[in-house]
Protein backbone atom coordinates (compact mmCIF):
# COMPACT_ATOMS: atom_id res chain seq x y z
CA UNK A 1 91.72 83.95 142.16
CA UNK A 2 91.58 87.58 140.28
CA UNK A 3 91.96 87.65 136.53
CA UNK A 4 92.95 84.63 135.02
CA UNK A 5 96.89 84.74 134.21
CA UNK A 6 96.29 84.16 130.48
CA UNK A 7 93.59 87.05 130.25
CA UNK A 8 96.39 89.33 132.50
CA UNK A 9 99.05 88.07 129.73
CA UNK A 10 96.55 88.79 126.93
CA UNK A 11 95.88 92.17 127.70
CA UNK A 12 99.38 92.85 128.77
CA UNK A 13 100.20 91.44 125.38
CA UNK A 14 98.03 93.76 123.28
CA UNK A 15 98.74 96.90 125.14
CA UNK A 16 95.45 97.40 126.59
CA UNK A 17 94.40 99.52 129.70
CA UNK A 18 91.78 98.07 132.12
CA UNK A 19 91.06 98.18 135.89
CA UNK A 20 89.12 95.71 137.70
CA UNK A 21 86.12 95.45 139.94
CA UNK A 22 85.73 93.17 143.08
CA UNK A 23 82.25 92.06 143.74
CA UNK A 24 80.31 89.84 146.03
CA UNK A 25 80.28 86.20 144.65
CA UNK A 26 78.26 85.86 142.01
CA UNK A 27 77.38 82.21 140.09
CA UNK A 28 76.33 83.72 136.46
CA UNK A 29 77.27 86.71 134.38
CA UNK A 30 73.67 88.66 134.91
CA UNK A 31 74.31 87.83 138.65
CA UNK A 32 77.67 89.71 138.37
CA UNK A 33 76.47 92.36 136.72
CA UNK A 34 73.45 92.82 139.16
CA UNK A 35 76.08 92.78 141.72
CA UNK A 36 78.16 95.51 140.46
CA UNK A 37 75.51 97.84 139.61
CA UNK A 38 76.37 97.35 135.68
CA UNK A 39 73.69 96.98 132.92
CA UNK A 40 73.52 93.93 131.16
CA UNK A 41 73.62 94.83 127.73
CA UNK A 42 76.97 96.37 128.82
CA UNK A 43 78.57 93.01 130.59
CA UNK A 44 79.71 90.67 127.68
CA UNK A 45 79.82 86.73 128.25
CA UNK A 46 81.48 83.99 126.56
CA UNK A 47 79.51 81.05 125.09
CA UNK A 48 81.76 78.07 124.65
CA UNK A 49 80.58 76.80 121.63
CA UNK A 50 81.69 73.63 119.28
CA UNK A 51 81.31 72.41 116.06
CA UNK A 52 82.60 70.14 113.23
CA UNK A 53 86.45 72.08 113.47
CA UNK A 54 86.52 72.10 117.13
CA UNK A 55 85.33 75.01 119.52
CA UNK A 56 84.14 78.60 119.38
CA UNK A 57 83.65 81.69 121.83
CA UNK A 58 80.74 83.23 121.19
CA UNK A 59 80.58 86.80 122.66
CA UNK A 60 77.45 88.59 123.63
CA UNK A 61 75.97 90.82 126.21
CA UNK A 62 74.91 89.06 129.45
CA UNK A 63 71.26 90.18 128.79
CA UNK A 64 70.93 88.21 125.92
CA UNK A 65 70.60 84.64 124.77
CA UNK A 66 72.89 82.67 122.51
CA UNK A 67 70.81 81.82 119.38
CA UNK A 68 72.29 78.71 117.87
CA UNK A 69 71.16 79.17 114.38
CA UNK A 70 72.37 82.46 113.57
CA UNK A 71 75.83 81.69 114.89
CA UNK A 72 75.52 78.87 112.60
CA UNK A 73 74.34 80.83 109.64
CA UNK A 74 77.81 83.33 110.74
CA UNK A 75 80.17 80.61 110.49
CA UNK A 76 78.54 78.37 107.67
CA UNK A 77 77.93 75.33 109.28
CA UNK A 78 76.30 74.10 112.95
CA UNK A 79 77.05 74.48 116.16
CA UNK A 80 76.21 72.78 119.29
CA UNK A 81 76.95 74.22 123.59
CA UNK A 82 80.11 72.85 124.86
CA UNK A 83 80.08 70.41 128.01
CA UNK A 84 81.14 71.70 130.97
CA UNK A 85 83.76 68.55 131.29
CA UNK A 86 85.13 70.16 127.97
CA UNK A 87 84.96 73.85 128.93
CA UNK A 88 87.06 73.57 132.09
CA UNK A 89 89.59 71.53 130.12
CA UNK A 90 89.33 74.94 127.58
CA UNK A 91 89.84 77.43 130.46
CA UNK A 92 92.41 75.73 133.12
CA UNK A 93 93.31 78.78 134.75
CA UNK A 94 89.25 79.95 135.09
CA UNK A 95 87.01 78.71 137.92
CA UNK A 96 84.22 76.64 136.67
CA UNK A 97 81.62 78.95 134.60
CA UNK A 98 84.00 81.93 134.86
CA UNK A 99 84.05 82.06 131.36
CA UNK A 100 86.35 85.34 129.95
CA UNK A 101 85.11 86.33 126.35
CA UNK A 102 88.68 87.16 124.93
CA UNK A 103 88.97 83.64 123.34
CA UNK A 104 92.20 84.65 121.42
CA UNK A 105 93.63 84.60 125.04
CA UNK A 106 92.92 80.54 124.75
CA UNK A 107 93.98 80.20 121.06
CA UNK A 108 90.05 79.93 120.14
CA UNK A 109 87.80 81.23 117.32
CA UNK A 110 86.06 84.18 118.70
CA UNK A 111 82.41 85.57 117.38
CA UNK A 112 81.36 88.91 118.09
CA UNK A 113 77.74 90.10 118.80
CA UNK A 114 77.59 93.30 117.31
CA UNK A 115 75.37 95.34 119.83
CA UNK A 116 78.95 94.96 121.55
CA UNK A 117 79.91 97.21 119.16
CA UNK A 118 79.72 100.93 120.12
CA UNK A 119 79.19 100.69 123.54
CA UNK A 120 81.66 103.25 125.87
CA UNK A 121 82.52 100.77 128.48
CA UNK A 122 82.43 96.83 128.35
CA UNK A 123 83.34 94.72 131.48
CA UNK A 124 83.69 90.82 131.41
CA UNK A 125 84.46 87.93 133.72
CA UNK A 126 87.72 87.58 134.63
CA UNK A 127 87.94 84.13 135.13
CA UNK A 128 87.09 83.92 138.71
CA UNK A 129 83.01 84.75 140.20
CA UNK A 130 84.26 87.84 142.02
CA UNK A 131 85.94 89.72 139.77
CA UNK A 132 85.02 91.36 136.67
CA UNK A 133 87.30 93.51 133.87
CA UNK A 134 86.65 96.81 132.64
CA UNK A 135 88.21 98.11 129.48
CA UNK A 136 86.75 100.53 127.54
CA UNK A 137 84.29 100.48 124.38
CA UNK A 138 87.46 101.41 121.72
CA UNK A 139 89.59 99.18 124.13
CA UNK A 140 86.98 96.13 123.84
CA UNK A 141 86.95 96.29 119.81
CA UNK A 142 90.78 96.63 119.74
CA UNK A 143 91.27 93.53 121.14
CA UNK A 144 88.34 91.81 119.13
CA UNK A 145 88.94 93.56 115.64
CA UNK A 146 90.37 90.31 114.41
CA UNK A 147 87.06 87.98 114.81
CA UNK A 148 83.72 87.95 112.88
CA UNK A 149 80.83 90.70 114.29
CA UNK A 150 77.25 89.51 113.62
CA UNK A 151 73.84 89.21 115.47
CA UNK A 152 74.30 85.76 117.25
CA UNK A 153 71.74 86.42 119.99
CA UNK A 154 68.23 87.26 120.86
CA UNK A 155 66.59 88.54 123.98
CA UNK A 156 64.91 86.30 126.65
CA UNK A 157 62.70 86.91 129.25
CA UNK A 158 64.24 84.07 131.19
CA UNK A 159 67.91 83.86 130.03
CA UNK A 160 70.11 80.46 129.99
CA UNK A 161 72.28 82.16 132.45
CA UNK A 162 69.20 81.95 135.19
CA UNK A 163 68.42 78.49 134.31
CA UNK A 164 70.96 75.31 135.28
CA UNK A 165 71.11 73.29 132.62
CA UNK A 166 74.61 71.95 132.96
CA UNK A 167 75.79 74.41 130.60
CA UNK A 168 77.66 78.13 131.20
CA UNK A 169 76.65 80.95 130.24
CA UNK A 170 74.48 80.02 127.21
């Protein structure tokens, strides 16, 4: 599958330079990054996320957990993990849990994690499990200058992402 068409358009779109890396097939975001030899804090996820308006990407490195109450406390008002029935209807051209975190690409709401923030090289899903999209640091906030940055996350042991709830990438 490669990178999802409207993450290729999206980019394309906004003038930004990335290359992509091929790796083994991979089921969750740590996974990938394991499998490409990339640190975690360095790999950022998206977190479908909804609430009383509708739905959210929340966007954090794949070492961390999604902490519910301090996106909530970002936005000013709850939110509640997505169903997977309503995250593939969000992501058409993604395989299942191949969440991208450039949620403008999608026409959603898009929350920053701000130890994104400063990093020299980010790489991401690209909608498939074998594939992953590296931009750099300056390239990463370019595209996400437009949404909220905040600390939405907290460090786990045991991350979501290692678990099988139902849920992606939480």
């Amino acid at each position: 599958m490669a990178i999802a068409i409207s993450v290729q358009q999206y980019l394309s779109d906004n003038g930004v330079k990335y290359d992509s890396i091929e790796h083994r097939r991979t089921s969750c975001s740590s996974e990938s990054a394991r499998a490409s030899f990339i640190k975690g804090d360095n790999l950022a996820k998206g977190v479908v996320l909804r609430n009383q308006k509708g739905y959210l990407l929340a966007v954090l490195p794949s070492s961390q957990v999604t902490d519910l109450n301090k996106v909530g406390d970002l936005i000013h008002q709850p939110v509640a993990l997505a169903l997977e029935e309503e995250i593939n209807a969000l992501f058409p051209d993604c395989e299942d849990g191949a969440i991208p975190p450039i949620g403008a690409a999608y026409g959603m709401q898009t929350i920053v994690d701000e130890r994104l923030d400063g990093i020299d090289d980010v790489y991401f899903e690209a909608g498939d499990h074998r594939t992953l999209v590296h931009l750099t640091g300056a390239q990463f906030i370019k595209l996400m200058r437009k949404s909220p940055h905040g600390s939405i996350c907290s460090e786990s042991k045991t991350s979501f992402d290692d678990m099988n709830f139902g849920y992606f990438g939480a």
